[in-house]
Protein backbone atom coordinates (compact mmCIF):
# COMPACT_ATOMS: atom_id res chain seq x y z
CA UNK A 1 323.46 189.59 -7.62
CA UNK A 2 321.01 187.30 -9.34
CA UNK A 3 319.30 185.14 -6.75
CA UNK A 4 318.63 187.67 -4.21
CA UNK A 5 321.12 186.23 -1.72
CA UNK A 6 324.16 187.81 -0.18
CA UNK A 7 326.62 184.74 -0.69
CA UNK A 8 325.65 181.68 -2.97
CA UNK A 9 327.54 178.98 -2.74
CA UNK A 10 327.65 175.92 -5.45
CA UNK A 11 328.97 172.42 -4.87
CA UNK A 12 329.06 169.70 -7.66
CA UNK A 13 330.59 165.81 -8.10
CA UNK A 14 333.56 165.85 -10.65
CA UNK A 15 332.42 162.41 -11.60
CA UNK A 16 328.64 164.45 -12.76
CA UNK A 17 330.48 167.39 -13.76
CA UNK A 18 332.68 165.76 -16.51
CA UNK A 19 331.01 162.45 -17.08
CA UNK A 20 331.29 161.44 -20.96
CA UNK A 21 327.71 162.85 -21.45
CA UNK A 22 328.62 166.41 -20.40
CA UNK A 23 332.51 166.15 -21.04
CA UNK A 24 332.05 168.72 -23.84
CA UNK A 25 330.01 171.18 -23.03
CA UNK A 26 331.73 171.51 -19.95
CA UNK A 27 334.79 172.60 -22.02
CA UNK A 28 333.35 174.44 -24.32
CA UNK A 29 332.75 177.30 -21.80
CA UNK A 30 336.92 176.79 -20.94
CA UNK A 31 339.00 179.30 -22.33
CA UNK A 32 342.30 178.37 -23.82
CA UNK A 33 344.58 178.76 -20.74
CA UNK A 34 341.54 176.57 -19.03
CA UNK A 35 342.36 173.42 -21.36
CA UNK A 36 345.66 174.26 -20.81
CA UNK A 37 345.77 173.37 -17.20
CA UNK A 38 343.03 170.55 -17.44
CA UNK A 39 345.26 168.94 -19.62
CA UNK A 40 348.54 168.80 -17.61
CA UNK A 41 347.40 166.62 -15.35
CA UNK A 42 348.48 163.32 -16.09
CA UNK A 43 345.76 160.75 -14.41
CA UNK A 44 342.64 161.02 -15.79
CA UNK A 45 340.87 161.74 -12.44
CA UNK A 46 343.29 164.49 -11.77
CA UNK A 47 341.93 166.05 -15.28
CA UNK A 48 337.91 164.87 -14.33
CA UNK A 49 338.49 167.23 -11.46
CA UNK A 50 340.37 170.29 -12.88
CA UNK A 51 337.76 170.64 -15.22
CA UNK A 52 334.62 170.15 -13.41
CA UNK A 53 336.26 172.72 -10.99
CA UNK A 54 337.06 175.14 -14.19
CA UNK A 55 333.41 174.86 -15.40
CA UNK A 56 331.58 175.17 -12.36
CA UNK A 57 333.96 178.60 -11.82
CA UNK A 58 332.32 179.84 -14.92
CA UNK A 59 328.72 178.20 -14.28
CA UNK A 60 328.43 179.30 -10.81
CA UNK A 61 329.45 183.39 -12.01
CA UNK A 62 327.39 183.02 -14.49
CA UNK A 63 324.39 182.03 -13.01
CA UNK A 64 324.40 185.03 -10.81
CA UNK A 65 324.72 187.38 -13.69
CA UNK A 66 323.74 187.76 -17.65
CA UNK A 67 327.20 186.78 -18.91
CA UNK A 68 327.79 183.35 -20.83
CA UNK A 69 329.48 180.94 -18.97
CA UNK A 70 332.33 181.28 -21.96
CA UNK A 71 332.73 184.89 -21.67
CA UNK A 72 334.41 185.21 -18.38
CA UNK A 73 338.46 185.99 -18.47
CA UNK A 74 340.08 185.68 -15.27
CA UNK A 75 343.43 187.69 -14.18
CA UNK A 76 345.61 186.23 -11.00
CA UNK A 77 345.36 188.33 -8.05
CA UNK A 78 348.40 189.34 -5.96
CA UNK A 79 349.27 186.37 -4.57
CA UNK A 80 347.80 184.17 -7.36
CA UNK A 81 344.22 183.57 -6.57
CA UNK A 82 342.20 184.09 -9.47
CA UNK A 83 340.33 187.24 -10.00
CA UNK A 84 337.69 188.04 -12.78
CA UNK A 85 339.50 190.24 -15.55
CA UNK A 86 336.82 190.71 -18.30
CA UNK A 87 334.05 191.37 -18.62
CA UNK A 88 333.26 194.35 -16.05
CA UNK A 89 330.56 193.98 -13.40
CA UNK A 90 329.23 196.66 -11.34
CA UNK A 91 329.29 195.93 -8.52
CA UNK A 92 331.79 193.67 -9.10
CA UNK A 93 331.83 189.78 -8.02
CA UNK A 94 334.12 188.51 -6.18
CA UNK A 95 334.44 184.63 -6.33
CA UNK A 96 336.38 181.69 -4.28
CA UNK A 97 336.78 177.78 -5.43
CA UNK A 98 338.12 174.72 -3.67
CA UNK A 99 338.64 170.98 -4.95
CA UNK A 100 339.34 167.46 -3.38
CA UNK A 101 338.48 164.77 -4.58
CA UNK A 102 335.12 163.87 -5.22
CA UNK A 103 333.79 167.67 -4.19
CA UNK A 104 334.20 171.02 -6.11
CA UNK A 105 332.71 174.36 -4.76
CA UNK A 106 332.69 178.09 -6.04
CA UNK A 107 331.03 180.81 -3.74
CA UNK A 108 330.04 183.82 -4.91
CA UNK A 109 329.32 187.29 -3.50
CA UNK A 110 329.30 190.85 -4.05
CA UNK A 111 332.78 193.11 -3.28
CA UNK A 112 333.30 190.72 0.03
CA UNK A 113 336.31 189.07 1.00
CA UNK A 114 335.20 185.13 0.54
CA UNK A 115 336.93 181.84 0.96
CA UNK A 116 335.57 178.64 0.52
CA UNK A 117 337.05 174.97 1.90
CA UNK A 118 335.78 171.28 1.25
CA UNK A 119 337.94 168.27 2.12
CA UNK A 120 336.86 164.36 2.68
CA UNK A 121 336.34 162.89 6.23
CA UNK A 122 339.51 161.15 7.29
CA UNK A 123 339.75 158.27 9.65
CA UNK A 124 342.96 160.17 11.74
CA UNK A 125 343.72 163.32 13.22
CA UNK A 126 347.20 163.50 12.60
CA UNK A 127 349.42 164.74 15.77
CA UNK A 128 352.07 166.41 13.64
CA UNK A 129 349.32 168.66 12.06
CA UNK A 130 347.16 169.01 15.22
CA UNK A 131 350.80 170.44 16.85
CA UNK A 132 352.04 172.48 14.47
CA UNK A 133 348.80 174.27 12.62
CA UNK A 134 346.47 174.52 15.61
CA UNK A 135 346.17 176.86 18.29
CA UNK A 136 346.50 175.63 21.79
CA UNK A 137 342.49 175.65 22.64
CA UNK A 138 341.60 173.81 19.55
CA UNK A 139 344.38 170.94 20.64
CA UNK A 140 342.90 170.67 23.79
CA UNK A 141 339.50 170.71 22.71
CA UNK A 142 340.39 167.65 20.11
CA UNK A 143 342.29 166.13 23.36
CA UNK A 144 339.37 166.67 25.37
CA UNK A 145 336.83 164.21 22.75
CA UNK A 146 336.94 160.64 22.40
CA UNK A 147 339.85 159.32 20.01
CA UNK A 148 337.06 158.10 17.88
CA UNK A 149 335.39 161.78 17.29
CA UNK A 150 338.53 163.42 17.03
CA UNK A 151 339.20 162.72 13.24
CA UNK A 152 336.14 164.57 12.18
CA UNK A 153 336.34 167.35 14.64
CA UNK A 154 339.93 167.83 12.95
CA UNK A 155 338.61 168.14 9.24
CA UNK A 156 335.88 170.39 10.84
CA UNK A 157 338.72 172.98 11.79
CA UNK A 158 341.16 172.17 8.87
CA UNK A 159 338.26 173.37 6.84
CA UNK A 160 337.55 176.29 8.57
CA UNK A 161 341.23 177.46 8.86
CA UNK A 162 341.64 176.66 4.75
CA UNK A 163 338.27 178.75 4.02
CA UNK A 164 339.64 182.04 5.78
CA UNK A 165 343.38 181.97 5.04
CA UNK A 166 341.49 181.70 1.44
CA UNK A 167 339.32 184.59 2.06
CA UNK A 168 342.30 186.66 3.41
CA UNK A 169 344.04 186.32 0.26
CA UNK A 170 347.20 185.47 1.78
CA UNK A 171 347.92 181.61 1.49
CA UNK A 172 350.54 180.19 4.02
CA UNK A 173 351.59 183.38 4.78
CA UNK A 174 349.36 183.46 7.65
CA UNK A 175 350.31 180.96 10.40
CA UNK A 176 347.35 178.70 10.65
CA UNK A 177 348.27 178.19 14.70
CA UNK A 178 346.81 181.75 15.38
CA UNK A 179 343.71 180.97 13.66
CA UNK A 180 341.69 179.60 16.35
CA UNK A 181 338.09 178.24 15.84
CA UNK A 182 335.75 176.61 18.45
CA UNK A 183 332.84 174.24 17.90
CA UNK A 184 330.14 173.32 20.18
CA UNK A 185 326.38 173.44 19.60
CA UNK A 186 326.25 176.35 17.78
CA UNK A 187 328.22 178.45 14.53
CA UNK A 188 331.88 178.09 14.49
CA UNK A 189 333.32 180.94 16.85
CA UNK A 190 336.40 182.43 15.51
CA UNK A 191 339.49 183.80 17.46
CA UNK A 192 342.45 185.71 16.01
CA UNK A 193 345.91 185.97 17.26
CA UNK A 194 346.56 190.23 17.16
CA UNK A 195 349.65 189.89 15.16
CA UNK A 196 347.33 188.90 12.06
CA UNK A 197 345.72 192.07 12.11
CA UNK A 198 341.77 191.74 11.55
CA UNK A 199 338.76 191.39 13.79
CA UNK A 200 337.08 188.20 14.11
CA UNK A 201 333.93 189.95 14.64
CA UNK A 202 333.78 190.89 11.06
CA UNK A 203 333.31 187.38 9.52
CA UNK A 204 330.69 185.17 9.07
CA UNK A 205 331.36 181.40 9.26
CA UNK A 206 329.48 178.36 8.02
CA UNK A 207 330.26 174.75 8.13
CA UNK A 208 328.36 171.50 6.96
CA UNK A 209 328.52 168.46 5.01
CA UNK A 210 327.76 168.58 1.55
CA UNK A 211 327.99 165.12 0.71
CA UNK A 212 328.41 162.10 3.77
CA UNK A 213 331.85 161.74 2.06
CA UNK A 214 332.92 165.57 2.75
CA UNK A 215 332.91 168.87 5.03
CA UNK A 216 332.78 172.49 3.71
CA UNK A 217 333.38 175.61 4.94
CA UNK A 218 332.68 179.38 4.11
CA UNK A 219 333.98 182.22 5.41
CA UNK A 220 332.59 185.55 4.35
CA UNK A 221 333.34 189.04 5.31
CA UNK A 222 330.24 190.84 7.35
CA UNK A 223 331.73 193.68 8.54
CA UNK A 224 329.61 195.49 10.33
CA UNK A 225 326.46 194.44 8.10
CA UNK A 226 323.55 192.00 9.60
CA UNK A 227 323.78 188.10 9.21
CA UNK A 228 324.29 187.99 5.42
CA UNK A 229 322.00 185.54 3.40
CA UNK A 230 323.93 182.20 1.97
CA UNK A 231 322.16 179.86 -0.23
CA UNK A 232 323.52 176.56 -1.23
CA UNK A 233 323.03 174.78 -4.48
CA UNK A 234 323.92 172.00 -6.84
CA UNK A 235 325.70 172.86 -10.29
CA UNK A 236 323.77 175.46 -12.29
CA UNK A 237 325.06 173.80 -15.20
């Protein structure tokens, strides 16, 4: 992969992405289906983001390869995440994206399961959430902080949960209560009820603040390999 880095992971504002200045080259690397979905949205921010998410897809491939930020066709995977179709790459890329508002991301690696999560700081921790989607050490380790650090420490594992039930492929059909993480000083630590069938000692987790406004998180498939490399950048495009 060009860049010499095991995982590369790109992060861009929507607002930069598809201000009026870049509006059109941004979608004239979109494919049809891409301009399809951009414009379904109905708000205008709503489209500002799907496209700035669309092009960065294609930037961020792109500039780990020789292909044209145009050239890329995507095919949905099995359970709808989008895969790259066309054209072939050996080895091949594999590729994850995320949106909120005011953040998009795309990490890219070679043949590794990847998933990639960035969501905006919150001033809550909602209970409901906290007792239905969290696993019994991470509510008593948010119980355990002051109320006032507990909204961030809940993003912090929302992330983290989003960016490897992404990486597994599998969307809601893994129970995000037997996904347990744990922060202290150090790397997120990840725990895994045995029904989901994988070992936590196979991934590699990262987790940091791209922008004051937002968290991110990465989760990336080691397997028995050393620490891989991750490099973070701003929009190639």
């Amino acid at each position: 992969m060009r860049g010499g880095h095991d995982v590369i992971v790109f992060c861009g504002r929507p607002e930069a992405l598809a201000a009026p200045g870049r509006r059109d080259a941004a979608l004239a690397v979109l494919a049809t289906d891409d301009r399809d979905h951009v414009a379904r949205f109905r708000f205008e921010r709503d489209r500002e983001q799907a496209l700035a998410s669309r092009a960065l897809q294609r930037r961020a491939l792109s500039a780990c390869t020789d292909v044209a930020p145009a050239a890329w066709r995507f095919v949905a995977g099995a359970h709808g995440r989008p895969e790259i179709g066309a054209p072939p790459i050996t080895p091949p890329l594999r590729f994850n994206v995320a949106n909120s508002h005011g953040l998009v991301a795309c990490a890219v690696t070679i043949d590794r399961d990847v998933g990639v999560d960035v969501e905006p700081w919150r001033g809550d921790a909602p209970a409901e959430l906290i007792e239905r989607c969290f696993a019994p050490a991470e509510r008593a380790a948010l119980t355990a902080l002051p109320a006032g650090s507990r909204p961030r420490r809940f993003v912090e594992l929302w992330t983290l949960k989003e960016a490897y039930i992404k990486a597994r492929g599998l969307g809601l059909e893994l129970p995000l209560e037997l996904i347990d993480f744990t922060l202290d000083d150090g790397p997120p630590r990840l725990a895994l009820d045995p029904s989901l069938d994988d070992d936590a000692a196979t991934w590699q987790l990262e987790l940091w603040s791209p922008l004051p406004s937002h968290a991110a998180a990465l989760c990336v498939r080691r397997g028995a390999a050393p620490p891989l490399t991750i490099e973070r950048r701003w929009d190639p495009g």
